[in-house]
N, C-alpha and C. Protein backbone atom coordinates (compact mmCIF):
# COMPACT_ATOMS: atom_id res chain seq x y z
N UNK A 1 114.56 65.46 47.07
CA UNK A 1 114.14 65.64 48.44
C UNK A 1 113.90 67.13 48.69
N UNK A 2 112.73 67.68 49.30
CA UNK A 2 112.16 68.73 49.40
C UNK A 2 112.67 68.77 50.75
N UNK A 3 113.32 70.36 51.37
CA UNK A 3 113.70 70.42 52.50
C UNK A 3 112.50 71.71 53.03
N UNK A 4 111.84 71.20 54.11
CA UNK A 4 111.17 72.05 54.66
C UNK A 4 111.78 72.85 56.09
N UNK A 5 111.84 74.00 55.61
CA UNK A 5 112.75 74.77 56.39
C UNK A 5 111.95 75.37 57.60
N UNK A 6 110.66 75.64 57.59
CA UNK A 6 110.33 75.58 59.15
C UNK A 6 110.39 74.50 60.19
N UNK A 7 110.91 73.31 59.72
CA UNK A 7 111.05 72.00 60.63
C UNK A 7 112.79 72.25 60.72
N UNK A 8 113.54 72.79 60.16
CA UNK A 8 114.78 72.43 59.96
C UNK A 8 115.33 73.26 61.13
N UNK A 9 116.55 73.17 61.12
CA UNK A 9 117.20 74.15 62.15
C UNK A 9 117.76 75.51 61.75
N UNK A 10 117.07 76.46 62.11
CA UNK A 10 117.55 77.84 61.89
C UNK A 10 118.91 78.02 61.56
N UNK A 11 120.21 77.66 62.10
CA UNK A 11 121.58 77.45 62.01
C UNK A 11 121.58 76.92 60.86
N UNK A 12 121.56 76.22 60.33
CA UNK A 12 121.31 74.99 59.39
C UNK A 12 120.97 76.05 58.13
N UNK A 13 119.94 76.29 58.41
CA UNK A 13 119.49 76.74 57.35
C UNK A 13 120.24 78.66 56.29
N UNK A 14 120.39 78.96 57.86
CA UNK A 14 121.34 80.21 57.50
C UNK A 14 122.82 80.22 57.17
N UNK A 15 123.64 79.07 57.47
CA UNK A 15 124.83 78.50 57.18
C UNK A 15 124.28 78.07 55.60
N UNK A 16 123.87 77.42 55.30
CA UNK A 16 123.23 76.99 53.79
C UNK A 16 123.13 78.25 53.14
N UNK A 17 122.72 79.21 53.64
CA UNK A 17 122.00 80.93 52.42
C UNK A 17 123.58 81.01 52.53
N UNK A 18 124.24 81.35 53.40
CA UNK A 18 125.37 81.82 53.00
C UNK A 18 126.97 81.03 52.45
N UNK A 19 126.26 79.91 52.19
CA UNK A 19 127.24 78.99 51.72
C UNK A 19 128.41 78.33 52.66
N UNK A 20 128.22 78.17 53.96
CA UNK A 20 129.32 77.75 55.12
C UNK A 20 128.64 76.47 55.38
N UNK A 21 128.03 76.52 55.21
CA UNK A 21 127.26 74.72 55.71
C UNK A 21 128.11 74.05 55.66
N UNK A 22 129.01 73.48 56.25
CA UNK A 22 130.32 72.16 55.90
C UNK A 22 129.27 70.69 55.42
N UNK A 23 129.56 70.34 54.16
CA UNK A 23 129.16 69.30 53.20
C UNK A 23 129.84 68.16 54.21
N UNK A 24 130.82 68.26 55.15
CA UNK A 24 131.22 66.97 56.07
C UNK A 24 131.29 66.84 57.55
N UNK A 25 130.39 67.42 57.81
CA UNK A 25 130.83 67.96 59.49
C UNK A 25 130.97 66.81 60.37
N UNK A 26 130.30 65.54 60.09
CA UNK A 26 130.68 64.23 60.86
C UNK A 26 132.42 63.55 60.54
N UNK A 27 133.22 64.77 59.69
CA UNK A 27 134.52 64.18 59.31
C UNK A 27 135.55 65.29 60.30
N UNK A 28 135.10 66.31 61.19
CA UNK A 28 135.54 66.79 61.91
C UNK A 28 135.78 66.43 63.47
N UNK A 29 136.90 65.90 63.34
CA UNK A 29 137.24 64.94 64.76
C UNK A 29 138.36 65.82 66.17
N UNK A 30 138.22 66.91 65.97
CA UNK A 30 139.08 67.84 66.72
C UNK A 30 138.22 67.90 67.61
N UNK A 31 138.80 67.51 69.13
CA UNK A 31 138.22 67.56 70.23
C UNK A 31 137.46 69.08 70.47
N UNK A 32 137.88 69.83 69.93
CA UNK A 32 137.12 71.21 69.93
C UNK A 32 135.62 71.29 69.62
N UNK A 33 135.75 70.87 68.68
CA UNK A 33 134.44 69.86 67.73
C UNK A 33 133.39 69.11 68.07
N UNK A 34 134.29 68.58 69.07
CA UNK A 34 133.74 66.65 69.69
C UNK A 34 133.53 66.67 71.16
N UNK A 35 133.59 68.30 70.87
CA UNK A 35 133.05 68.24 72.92
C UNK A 35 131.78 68.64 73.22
N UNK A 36 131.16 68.83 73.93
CA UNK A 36 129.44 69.24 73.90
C UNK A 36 129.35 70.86 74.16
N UNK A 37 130.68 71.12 73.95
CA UNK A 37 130.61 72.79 73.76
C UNK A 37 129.48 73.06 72.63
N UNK A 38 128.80 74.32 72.77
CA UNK A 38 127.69 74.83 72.25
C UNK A 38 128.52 75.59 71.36
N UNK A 39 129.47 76.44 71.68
CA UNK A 39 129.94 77.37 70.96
C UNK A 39 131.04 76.94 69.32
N UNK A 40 131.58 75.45 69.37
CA UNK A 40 132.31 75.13 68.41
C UNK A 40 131.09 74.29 67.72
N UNK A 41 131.03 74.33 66.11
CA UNK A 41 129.76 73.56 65.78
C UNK A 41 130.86 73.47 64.00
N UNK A 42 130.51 72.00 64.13
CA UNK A 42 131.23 71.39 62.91
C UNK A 42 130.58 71.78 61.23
N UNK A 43 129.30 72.10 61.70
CA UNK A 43 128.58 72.52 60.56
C UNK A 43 128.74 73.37 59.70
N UNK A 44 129.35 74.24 60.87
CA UNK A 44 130.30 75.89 60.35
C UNK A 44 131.31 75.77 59.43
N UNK A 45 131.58 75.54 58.16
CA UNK A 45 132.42 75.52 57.37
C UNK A 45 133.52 76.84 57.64
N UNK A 46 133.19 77.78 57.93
CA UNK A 46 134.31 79.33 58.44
C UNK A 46 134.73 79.19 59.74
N UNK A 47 133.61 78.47 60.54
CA UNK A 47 134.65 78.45 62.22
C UNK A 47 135.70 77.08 61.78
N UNK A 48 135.03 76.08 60.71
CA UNK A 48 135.80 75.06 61.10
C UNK A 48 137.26 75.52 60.66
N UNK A 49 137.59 76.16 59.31
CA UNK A 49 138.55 76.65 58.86
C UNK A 49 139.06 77.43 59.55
N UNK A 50 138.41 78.32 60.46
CA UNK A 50 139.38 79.16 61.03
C UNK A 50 139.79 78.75 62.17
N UNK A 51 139.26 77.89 62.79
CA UNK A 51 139.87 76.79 63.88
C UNK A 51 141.20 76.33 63.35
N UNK A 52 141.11 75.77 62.12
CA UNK A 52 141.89 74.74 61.68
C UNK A 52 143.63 76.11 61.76
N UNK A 53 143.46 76.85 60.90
CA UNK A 53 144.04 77.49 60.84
C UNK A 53 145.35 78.44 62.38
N UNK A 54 143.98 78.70 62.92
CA UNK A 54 144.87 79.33 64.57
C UNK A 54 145.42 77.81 64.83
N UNK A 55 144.90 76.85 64.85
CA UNK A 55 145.49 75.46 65.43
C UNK A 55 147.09 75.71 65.40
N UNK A 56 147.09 75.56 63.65
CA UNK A 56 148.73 75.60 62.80
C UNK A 56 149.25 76.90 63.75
N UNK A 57 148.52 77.70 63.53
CA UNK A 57 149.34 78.75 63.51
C UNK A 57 149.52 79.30 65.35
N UNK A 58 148.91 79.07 66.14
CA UNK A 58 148.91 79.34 67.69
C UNK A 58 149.34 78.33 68.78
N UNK A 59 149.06 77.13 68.47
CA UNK A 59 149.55 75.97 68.79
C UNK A 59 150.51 75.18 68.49
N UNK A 60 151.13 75.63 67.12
CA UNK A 60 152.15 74.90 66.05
C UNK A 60 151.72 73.32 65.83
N UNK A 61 150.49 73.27 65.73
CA UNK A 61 149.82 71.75 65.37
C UNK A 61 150.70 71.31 63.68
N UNK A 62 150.78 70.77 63.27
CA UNK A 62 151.44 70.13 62.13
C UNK A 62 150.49 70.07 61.17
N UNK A 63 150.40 70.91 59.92
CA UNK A 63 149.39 71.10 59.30
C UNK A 63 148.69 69.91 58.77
N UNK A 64 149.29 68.82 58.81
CA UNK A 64 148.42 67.36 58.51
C UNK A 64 147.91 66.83 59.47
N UNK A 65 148.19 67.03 60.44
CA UNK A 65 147.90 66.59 61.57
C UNK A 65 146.14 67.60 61.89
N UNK A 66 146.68 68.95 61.81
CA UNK A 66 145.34 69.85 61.74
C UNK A 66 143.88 69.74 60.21
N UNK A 67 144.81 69.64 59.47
CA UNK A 67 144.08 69.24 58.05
C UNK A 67 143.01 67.86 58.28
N UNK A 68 143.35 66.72 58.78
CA UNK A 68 143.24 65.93 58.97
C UNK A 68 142.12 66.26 60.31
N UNK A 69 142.59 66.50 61.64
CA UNK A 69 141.30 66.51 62.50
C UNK A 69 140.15 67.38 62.22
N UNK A 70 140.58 68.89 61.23
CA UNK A 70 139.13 69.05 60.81
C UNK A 70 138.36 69.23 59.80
N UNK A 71 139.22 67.52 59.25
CA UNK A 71 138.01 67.07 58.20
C UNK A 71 138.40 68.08 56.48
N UNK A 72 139.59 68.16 56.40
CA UNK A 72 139.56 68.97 55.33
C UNK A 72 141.40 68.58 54.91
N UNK A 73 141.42 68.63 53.67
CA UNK A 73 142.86 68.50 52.82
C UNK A 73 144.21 69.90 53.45
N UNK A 74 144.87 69.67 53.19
CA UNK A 74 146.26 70.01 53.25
C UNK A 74 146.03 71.49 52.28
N UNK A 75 145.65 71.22 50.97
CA UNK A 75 145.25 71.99 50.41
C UNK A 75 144.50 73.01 50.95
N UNK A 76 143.30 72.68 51.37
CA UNK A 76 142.09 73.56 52.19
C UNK A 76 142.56 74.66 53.15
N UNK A 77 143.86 73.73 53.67
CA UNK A 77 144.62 74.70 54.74
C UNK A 77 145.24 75.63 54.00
N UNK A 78 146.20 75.59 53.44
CA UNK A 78 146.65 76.87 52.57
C UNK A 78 146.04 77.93 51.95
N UNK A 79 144.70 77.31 51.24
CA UNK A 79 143.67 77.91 51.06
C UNK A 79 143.14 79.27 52.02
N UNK A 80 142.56 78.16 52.79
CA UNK A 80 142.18 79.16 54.02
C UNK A 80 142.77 80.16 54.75
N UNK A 81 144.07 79.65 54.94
CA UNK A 81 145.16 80.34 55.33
C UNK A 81 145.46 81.68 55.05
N UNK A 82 145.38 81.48 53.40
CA UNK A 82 146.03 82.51 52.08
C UNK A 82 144.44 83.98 52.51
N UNK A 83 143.50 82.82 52.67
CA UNK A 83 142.15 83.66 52.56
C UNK A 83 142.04 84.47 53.87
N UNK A 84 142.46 84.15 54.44
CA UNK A 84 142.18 84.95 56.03
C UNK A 84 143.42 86.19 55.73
N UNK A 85 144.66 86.00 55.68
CA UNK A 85 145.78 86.96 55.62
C UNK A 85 145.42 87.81 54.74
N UNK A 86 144.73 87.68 53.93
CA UNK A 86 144.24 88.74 52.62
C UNK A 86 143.07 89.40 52.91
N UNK A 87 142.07 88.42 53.38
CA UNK A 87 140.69 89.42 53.37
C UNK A 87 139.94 88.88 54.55
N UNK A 88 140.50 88.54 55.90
CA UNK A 88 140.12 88.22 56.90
C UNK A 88 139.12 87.27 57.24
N UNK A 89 137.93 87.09 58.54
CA UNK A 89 137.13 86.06 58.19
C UNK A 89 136.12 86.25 57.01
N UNK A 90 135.66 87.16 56.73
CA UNK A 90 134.63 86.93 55.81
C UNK A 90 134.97 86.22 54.44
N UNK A 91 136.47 86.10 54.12
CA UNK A 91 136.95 85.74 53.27
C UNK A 91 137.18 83.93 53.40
N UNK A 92 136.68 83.77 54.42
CA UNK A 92 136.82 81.83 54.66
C UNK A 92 135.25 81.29 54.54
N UNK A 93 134.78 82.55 54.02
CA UNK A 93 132.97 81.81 53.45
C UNK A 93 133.41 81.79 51.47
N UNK A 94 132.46 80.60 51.13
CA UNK A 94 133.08 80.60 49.71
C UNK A 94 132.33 81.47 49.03
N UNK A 95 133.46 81.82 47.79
CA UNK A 95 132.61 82.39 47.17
C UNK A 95 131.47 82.08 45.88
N UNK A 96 130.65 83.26 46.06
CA UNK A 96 129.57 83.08 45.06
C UNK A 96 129.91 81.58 43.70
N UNK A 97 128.97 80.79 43.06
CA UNK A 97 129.52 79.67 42.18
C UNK A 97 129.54 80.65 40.91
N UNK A 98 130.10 79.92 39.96
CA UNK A 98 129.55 80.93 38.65
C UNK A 98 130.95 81.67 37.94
N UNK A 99 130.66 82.05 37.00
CA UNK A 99 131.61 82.81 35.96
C UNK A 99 131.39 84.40 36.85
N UNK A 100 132.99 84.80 36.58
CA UNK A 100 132.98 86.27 37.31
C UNK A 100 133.23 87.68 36.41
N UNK A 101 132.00 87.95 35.88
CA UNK A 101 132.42 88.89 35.01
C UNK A 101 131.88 88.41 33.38
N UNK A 102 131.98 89.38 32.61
CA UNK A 102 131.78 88.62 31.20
C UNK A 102 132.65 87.99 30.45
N UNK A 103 132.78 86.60 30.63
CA UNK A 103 133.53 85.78 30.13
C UNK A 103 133.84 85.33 28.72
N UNK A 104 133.05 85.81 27.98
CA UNK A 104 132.56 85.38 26.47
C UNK A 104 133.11 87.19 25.76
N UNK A 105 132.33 88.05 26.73
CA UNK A 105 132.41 89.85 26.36
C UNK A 105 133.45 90.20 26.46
N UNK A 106 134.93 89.84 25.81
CA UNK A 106 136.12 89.97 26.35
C UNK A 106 136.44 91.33 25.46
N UNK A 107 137.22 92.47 26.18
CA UNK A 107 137.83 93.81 25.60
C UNK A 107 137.59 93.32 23.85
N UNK A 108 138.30 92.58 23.35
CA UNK A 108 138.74 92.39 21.81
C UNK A 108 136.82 92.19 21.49
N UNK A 109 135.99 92.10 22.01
CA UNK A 109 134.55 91.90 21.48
C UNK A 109 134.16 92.65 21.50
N UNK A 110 133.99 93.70 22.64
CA UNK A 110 133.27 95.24 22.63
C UNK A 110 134.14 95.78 21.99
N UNK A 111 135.38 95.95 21.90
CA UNK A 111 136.11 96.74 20.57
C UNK A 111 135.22 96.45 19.50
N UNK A 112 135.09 95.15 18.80
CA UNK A 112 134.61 95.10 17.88
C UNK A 112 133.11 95.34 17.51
N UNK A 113 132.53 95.41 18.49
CA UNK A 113 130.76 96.01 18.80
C UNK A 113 131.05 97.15 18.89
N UNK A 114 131.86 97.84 19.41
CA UNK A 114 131.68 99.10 19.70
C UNK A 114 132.45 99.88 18.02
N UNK A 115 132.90 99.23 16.83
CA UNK A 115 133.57 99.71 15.92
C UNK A 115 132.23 99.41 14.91
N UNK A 116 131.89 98.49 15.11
CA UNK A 116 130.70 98.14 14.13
C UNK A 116 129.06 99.42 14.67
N UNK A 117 129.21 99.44 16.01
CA UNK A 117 128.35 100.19 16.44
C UNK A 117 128.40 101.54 15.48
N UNK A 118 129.59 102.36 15.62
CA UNK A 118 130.26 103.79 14.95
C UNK A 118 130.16 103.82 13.60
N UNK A 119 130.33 102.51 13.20
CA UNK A 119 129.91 102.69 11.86
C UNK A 119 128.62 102.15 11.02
N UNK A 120 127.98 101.76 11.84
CA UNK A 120 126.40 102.61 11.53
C UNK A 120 125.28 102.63 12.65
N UNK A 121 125.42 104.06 12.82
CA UNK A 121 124.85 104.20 14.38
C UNK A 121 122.99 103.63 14.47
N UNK A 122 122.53 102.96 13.39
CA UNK A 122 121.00 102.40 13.07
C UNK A 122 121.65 101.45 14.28
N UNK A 123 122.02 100.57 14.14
CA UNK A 123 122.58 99.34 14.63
C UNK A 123 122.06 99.12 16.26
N UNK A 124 121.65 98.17 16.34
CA UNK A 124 121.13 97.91 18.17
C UNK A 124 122.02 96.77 18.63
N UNK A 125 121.80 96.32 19.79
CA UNK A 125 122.57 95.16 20.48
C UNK A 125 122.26 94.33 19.85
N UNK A 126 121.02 94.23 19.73
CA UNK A 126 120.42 92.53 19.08
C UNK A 126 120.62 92.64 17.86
N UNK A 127 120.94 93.19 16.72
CA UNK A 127 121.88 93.27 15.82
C UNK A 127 123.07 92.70 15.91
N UNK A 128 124.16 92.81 16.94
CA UNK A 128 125.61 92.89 16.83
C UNK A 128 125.73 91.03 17.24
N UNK A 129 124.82 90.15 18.07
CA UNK A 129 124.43 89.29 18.03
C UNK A 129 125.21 87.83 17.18
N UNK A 130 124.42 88.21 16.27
CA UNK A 130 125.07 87.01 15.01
C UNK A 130 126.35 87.35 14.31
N UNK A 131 126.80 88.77 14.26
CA UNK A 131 128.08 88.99 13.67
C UNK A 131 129.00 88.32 14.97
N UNK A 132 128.64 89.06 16.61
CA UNK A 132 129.39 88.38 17.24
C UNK A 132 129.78 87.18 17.07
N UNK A 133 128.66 86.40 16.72
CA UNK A 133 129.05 84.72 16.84
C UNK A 133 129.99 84.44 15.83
N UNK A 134 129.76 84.97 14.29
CA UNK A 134 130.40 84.45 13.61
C UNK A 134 132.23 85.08 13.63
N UNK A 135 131.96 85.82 14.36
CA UNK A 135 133.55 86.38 14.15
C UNK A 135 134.22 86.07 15.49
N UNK A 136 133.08 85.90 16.50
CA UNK A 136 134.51 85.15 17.52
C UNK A 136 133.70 83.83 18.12
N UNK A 137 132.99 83.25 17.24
CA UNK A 137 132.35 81.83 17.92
C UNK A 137 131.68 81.38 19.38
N UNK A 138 131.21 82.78 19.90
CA UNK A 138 130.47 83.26 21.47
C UNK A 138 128.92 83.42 20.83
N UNK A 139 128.14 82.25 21.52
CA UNK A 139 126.60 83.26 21.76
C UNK A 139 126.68 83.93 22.60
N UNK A 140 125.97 85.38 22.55
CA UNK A 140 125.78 85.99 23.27
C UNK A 140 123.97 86.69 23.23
N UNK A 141 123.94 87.03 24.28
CA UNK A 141 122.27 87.92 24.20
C UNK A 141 122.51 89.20 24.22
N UNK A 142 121.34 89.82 23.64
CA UNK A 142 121.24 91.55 23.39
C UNK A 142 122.11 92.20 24.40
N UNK A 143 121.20 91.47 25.70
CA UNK A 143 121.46 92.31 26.88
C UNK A 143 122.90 92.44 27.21
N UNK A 144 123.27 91.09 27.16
CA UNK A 144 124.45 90.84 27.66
C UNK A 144 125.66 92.03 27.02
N UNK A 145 125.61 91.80 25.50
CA UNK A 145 126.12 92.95 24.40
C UNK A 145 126.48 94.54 25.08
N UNK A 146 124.52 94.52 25.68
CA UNK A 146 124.44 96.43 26.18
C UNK A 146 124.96 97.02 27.60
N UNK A 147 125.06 95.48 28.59
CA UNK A 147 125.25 95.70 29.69
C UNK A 147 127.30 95.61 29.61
N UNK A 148 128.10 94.74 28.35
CA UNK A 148 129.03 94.68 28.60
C UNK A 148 129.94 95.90 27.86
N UNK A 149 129.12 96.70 27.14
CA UNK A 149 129.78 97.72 26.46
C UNK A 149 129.45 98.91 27.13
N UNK A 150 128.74 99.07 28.23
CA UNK A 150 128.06 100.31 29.25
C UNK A 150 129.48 100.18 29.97
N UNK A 151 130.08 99.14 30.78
CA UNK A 151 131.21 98.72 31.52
C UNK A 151 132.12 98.92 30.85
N UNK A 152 132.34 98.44 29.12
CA UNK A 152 133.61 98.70 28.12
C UNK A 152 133.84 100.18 28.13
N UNK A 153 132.44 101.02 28.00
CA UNK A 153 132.89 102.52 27.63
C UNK A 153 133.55 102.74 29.24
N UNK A 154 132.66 102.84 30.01
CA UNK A 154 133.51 103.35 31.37
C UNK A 154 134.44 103.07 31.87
N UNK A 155 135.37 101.97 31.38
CA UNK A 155 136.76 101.44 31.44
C UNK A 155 137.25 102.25 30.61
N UNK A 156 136.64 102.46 29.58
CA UNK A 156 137.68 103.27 28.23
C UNK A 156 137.75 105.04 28.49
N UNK A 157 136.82 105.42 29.44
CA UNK A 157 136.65 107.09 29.55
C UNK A 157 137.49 107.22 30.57
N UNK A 158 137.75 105.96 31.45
CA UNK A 158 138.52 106.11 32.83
C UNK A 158 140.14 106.00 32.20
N UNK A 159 140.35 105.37 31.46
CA UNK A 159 142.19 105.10 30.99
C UNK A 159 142.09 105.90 29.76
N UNK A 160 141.48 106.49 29.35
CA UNK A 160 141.50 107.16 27.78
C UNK A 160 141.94 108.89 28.74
């Protein structure tokens, strides 16, 4: 299904870029929610959480009881909870999907690119490639190699 976003709703669509779109907003039953207030909107995955949250915490609502009216686990609450006390609201939008960092390029790999590098300085990224694989069982790409040993040296000039 092709979503055409000049028919769609602006809200809608900018909650979606930034990942708050609530995937359940018809499971949010908190009269806050369920009133024809303009200003509470279930769609909001960060207001809904941070609703949920002052609830517990300003009202002393019973966290199942709050979990439950807006549409989200017990879990979610702690979650959210943990996420606001640490890094405030911006921290109740999710984050980015995906691997964080080079996951495969671990210290013990650029050690070993960067030892094979020294000893024979001919040597390029896309070289180090197939030895990588065979000695720690990671594909990796050139780039990946040049961009994770640019980061290895400047970790190593900063604690060295």
């Amino acid at each position: 299904m092709t979503r055409n976003r000049r028919t769609e709703d602006p809200k809608v669509v900018a909650l979606r870029e930034t990942r708050c779109l609530n995937p359940h907003p018809e499971a949010v039953t908190d009269e806050r929610f369920t009133s024809s207030s303009d200003f509470f909107d279930a769609r909001d995955l960060a207001q809904v959480k941070y609703e949920m949250v002052r609830a517990v915490r300003a009202e002393d609502m019973p966290i199942t009881v709050a979990a439950a009216g807006f549409g989200l686990s017990r879990q979610s609450y702690y979650q959210a909870a943990a996420a606001l006390d640490q890094g405030g609201l911006p921290a109740l939008a999710p984050a980015k999907p995906g691997p964080k960092g080079a996951h495969k390029l671990t210290d013990e790999v650029c050690a070993f690119a960067e030892d094979a590098l020294a000893a024979d300085p001919g040597l390029r990224a896309a070289d180090l490639a197939g030895p990588i694989e065979r000695a720690f069982g990671v594909r990796v790409h050139a780039r990946s190699i040049e961009r994770a040993l640019a980061r290895w040296r400047g970790r190593q000039s900063k604690s060295g």
